[in-house]
N, C-alpha and C. Protein backbone atom coordinates (compact mmCIF):
# COMPACT_ATOMS: atom_id res chain seq x y z
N UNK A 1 0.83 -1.20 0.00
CA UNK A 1 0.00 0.00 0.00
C UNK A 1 0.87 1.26 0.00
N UNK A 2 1.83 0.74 0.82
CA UNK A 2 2.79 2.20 1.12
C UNK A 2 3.28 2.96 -0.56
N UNK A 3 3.61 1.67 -1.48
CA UNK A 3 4.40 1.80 -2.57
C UNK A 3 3.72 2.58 -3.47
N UNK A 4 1.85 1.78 -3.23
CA UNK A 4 1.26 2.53 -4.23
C UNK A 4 1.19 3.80 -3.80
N UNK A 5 1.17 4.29 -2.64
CA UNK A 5 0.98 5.73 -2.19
C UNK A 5 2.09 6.90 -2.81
N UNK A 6 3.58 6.37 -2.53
CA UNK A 6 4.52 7.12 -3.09
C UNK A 6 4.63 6.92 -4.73
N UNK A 7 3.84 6.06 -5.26
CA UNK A 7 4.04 6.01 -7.02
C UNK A 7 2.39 6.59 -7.33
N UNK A 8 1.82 6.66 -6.10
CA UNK A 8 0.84 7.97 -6.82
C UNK A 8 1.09 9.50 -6.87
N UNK A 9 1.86 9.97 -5.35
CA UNK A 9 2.51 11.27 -5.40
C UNK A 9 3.32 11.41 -6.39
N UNK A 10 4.50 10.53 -6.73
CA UNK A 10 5.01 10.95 -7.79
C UNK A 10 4.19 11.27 -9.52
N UNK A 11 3.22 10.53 -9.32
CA UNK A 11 2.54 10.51 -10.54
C UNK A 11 1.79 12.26 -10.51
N UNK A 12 1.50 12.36 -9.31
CA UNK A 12 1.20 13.83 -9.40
C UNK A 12 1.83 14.63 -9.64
N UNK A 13 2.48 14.31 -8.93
CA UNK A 13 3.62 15.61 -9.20
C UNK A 13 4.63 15.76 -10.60
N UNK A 14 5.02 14.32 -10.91
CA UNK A 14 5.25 14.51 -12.89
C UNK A 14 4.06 15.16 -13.59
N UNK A 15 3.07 15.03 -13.25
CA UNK A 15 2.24 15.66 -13.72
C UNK A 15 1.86 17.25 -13.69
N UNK A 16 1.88 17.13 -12.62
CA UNK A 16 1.64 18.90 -12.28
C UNK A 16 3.23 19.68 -13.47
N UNK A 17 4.47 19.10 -13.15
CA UNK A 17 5.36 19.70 -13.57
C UNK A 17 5.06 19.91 -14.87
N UNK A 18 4.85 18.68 -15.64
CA UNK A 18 4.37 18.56 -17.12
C UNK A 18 3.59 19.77 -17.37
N UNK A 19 2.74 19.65 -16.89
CA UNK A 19 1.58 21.25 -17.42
C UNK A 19 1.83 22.30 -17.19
N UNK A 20 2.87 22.60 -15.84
CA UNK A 20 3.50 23.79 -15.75
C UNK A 20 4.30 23.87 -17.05
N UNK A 21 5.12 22.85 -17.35
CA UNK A 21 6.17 23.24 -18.55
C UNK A 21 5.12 23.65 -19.68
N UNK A 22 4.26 23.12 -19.79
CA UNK A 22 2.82 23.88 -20.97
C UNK A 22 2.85 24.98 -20.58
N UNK A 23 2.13 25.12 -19.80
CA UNK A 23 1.31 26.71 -19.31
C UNK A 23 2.33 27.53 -19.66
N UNK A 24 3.85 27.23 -19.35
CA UNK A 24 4.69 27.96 -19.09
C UNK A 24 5.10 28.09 -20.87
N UNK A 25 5.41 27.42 -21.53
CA UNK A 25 5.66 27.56 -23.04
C UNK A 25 4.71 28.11 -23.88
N UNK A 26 3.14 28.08 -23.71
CA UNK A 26 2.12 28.53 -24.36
C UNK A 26 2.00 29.99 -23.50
N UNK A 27 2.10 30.18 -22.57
CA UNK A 27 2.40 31.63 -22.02
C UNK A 27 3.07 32.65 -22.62
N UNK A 28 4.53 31.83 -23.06
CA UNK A 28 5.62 32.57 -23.71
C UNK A 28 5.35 32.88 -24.73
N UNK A 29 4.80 31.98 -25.76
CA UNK A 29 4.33 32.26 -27.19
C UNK A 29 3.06 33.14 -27.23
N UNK A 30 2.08 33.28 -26.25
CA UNK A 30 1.31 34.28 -26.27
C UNK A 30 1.96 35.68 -26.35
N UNK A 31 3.05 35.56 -25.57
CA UNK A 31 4.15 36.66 -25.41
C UNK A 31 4.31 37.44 -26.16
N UNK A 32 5.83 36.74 -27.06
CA UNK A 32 6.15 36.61 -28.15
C UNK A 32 5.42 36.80 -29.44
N UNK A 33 4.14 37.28 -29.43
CA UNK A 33 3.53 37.52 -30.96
C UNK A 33 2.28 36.51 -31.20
N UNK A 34 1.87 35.60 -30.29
CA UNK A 34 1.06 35.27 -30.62
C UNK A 34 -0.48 35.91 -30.08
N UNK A 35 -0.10 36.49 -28.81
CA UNK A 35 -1.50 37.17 -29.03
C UNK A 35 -1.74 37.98 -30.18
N UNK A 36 -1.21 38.23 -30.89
CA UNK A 36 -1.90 38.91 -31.71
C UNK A 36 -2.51 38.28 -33.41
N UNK A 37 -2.98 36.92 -33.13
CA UNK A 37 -3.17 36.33 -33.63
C UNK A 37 -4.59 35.70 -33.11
N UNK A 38 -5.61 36.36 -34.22
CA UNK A 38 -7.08 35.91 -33.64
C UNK A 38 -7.25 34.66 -33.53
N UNK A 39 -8.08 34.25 -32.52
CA UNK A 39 -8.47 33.07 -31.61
C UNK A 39 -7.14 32.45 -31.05
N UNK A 40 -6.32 32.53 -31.66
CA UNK A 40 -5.75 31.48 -31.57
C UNK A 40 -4.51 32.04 -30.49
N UNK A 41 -4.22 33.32 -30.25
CA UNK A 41 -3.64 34.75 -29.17
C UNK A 41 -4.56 33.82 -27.80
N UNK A 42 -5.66 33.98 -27.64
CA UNK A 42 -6.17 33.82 -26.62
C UNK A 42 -6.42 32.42 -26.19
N UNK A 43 -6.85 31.40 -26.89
CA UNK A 43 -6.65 30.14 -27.15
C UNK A 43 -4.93 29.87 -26.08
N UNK A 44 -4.16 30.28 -26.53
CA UNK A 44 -2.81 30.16 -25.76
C UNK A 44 -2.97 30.56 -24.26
N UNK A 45 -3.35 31.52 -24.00
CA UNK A 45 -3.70 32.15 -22.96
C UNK A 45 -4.80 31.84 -22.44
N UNK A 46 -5.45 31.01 -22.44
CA UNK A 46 -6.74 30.48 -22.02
C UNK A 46 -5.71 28.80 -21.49
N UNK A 47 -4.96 28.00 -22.54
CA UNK A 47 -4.33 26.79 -22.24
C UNK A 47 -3.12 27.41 -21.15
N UNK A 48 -2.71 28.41 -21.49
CA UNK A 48 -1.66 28.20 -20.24
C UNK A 48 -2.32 28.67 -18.62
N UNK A 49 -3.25 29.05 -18.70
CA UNK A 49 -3.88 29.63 -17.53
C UNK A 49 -4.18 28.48 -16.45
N UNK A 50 -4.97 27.44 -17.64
CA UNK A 50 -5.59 26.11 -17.28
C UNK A 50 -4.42 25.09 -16.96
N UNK A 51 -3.15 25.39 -17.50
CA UNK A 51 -2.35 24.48 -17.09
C UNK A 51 -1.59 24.71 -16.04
N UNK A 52 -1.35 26.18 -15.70
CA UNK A 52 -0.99 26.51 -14.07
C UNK A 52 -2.25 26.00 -13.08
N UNK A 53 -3.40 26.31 -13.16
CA UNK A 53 -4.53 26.63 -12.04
C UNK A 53 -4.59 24.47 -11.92
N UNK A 54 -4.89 23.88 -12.94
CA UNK A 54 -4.84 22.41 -12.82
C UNK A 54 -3.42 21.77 -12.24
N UNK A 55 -2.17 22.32 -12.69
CA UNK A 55 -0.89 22.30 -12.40
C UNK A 55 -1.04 22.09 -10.86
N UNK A 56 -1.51 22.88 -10.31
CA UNK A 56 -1.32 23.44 -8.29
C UNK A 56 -2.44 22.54 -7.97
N UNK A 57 -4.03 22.52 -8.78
CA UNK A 57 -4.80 21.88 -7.75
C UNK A 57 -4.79 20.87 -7.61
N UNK A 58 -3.80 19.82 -8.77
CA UNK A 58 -3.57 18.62 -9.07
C UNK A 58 -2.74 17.88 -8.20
N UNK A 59 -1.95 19.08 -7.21
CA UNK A 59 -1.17 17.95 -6.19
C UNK A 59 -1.90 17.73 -5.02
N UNK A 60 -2.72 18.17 -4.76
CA UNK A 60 -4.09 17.78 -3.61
C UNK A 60 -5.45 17.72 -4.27
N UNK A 61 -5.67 17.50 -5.39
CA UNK A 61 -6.89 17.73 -5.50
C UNK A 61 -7.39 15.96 -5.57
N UNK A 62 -8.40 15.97 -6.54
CA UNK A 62 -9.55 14.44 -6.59
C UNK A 62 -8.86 13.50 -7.82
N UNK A 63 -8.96 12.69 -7.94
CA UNK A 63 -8.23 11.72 -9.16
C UNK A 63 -9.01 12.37 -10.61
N UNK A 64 -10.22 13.01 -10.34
CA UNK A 64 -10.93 13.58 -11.54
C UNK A 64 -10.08 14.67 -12.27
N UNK A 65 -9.21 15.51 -11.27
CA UNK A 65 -8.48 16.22 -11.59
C UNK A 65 -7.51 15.44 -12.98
N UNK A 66 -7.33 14.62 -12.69
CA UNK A 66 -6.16 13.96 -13.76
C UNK A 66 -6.78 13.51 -14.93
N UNK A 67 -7.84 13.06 -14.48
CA UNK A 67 -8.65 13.18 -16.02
C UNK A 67 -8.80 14.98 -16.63
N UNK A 68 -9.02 15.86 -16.25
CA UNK A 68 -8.85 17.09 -16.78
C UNK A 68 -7.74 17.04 -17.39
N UNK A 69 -6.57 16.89 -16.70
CA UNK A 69 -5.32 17.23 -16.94
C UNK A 69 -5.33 16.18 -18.47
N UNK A 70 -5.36 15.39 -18.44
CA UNK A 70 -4.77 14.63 -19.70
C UNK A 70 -5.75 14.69 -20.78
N UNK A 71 -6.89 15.37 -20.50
CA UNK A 71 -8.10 15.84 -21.76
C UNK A 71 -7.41 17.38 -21.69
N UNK A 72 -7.05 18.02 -20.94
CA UNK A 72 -6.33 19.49 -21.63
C UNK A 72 -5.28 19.11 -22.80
N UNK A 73 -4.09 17.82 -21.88
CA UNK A 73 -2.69 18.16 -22.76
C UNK A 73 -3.59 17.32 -24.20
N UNK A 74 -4.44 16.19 -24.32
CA UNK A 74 -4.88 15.66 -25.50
C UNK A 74 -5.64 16.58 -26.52
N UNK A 75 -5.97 17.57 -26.04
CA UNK A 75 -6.69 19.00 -27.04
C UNK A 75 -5.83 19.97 -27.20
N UNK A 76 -4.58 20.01 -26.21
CA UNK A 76 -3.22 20.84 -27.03
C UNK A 76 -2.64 19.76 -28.30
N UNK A 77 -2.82 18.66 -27.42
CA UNK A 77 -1.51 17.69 -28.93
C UNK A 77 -3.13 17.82 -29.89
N UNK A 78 -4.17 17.45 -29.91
CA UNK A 78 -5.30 17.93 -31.45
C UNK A 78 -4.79 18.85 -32.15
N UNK A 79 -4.62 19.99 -31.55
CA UNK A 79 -4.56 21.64 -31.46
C UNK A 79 -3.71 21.75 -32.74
N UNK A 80 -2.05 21.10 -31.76
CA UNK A 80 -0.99 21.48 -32.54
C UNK A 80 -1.17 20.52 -33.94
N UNK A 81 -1.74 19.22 -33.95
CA UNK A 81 -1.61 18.42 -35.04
C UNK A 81 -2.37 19.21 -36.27
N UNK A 82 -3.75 19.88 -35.37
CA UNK A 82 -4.90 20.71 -36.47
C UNK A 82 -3.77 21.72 -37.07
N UNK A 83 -2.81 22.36 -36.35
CA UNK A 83 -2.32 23.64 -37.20
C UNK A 83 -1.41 23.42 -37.92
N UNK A 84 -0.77 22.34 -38.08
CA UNK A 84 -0.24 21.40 -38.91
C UNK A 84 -0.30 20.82 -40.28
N UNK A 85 -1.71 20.31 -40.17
CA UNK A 85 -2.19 20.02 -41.11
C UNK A 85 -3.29 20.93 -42.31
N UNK A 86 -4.41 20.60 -41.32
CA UNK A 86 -5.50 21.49 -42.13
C UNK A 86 -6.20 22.43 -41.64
N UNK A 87 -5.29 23.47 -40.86
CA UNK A 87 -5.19 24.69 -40.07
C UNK A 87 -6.32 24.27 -39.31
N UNK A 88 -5.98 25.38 -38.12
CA UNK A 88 -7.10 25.70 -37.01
C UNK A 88 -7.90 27.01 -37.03
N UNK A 89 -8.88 27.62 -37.25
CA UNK A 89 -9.63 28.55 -37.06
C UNK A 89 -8.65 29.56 -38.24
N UNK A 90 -8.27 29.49 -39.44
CA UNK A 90 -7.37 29.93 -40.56
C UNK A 90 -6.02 30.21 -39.98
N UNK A 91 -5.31 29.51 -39.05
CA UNK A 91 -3.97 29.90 -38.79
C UNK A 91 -3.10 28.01 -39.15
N UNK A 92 -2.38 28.70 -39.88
CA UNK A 92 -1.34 27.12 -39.73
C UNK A 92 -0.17 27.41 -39.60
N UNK A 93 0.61 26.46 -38.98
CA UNK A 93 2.51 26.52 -39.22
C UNK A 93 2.90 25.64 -40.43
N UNK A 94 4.25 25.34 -39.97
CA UNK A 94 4.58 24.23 -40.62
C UNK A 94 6.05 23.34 -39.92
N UNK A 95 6.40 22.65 -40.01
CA UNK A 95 6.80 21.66 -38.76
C UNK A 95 6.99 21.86 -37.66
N UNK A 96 8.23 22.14 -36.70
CA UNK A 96 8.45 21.98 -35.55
C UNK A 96 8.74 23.38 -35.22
N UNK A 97 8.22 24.71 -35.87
CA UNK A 97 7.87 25.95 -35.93
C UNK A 97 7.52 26.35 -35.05
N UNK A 98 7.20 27.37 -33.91
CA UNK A 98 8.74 28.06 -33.32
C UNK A 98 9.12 26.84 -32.56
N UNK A 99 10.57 27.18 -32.74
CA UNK A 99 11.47 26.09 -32.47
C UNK A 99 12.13 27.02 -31.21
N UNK A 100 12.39 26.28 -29.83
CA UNK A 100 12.49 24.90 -29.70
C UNK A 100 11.11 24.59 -29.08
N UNK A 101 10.36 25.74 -29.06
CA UNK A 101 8.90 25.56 -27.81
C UNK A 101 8.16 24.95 -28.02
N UNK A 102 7.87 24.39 -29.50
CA UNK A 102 6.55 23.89 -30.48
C UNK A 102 7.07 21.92 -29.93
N UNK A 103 8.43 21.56 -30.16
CA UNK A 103 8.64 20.21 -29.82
C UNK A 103 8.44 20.36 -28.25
N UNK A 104 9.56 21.24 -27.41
CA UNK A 104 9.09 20.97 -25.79
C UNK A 104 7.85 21.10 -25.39
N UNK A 105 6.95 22.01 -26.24
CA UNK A 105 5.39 21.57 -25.84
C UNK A 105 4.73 20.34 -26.12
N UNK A 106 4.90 19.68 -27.01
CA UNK A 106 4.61 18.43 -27.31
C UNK A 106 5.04 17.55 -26.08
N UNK A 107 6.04 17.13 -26.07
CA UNK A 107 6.92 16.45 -25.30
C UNK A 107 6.15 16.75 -24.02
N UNK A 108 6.11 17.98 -23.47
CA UNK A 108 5.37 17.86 -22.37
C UNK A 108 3.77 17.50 -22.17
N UNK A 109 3.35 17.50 -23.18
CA UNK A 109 2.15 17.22 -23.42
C UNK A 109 2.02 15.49 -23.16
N UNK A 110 2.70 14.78 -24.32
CA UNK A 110 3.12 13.32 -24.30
C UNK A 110 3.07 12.93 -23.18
N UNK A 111 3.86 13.72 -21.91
CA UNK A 111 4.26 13.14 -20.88
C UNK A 111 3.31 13.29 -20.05
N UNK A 112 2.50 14.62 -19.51
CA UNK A 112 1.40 14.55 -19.17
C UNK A 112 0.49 13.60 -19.38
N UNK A 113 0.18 12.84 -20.91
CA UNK A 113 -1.20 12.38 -21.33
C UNK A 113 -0.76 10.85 -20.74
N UNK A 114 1.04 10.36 -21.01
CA UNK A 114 1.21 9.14 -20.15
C UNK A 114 1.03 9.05 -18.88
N UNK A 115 1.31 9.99 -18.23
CA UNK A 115 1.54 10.28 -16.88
C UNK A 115 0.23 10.01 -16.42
N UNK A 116 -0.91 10.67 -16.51
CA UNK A 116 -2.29 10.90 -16.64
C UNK A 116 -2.94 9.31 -16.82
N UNK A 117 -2.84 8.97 -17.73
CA UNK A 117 -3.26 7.43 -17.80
C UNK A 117 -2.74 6.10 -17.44
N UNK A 118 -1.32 6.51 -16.96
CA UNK A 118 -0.86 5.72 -15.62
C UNK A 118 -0.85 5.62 -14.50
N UNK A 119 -1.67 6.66 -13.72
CA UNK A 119 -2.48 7.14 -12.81
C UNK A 119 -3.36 6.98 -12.17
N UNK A 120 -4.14 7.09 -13.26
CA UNK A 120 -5.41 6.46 -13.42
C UNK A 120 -5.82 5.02 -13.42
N UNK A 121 -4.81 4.34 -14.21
CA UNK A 121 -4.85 3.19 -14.27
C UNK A 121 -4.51 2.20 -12.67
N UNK A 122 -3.65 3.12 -12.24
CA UNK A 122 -2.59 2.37 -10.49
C UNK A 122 -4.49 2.84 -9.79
N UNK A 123 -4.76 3.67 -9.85
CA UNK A 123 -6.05 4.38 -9.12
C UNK A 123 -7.44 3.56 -9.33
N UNK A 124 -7.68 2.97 -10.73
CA UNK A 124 -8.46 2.05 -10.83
C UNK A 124 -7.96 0.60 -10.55
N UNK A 125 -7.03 0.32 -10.66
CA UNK A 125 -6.71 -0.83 -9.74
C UNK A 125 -6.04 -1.30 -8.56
N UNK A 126 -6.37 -0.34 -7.44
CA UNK A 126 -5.95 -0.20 -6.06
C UNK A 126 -7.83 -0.22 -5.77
N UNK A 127 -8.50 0.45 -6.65
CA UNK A 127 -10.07 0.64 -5.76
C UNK A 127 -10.56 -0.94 -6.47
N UNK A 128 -10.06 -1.42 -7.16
CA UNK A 128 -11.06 -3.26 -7.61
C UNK A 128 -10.14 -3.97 -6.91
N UNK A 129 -9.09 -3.60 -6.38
CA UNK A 129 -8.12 -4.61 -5.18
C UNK A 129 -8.97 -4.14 -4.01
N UNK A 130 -9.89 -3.31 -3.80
CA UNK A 130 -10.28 -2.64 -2.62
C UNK A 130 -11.87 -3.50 -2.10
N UNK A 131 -12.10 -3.60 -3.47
CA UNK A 131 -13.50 -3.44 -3.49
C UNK A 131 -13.53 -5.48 -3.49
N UNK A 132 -12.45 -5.35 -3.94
CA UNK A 132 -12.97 -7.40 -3.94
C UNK A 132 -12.08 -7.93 -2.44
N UNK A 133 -11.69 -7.24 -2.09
CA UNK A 133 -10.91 -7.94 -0.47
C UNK A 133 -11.76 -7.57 0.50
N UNK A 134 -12.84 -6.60 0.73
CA UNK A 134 -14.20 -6.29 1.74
C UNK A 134 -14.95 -7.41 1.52
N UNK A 135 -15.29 -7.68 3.05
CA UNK A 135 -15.70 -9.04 2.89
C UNK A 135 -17.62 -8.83 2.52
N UNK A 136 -18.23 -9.19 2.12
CA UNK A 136 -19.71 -9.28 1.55
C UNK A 136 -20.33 -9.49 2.96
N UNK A 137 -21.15 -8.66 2.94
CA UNK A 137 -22.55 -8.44 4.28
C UNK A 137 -23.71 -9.75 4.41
């Protein structure tokens, strides 16, 4: 029990870091010139906001929290794939554009969305180890 306890804190807390490194890279690029780029200026600034405020409540908060967290970083990695390909709201790039923030956002994203569903996963199977060792009434 003890083990799963310290490989769930850590799971939080890779996590929380992960979205800080978002919040914190989509912050910058709001910075840097992207607000001024309709929807998609605020769009940044709307994801990095959400990835600090989830970032902090995520190291005490409810396991639901981590489902947020890994449906945010999975609609940044959409996001970036949409502007990629067949633009988002008429804005597109083209590969790993601005460089180096466009890959370390990914990457942190990746790691979040693993992080997030390995989590989840130790969390759903600590409560069916829980729920089948109570003995029946």
């Amino acid at each position: 029990m003890r083990r799963l306890l310290s490989a769930d804190l850590f799971a939080r807390v890779g996590i929380s870091a992960s979205l800080a490194v978002s919040g914190y890279l989509h912050a910058d690029l709001y910075a840097r010139g992207y607000r001024y780029i309709h929807l998609i200026g605020p769009s940044f600034l709307l994801q990095a906001a959400a990835s600090f405020a989830l970032a902090l409540l995520l190291l005490a908060g409810p396991w639901t929290l981590r489902v947020a967290a890994g449906g945010l970083a999975v609609g940044a990695l959409g996001a970036f794939v949409l502007s990629r390909t067949t633009g988002l709201f008429g804005f597109s790039e083209i590969g790993w554009e601005p460089s180096p923030q466009a890959a370390l956002s990914v990457g942190a994203e990746i790691v979040t969305v693993l992080l997030c569903a390995a989590s989840l996963l130790m969390y759903r199977t600590r409560h069916n180890r829980d729920a089948t060792s109570k003995p029946i009434a």
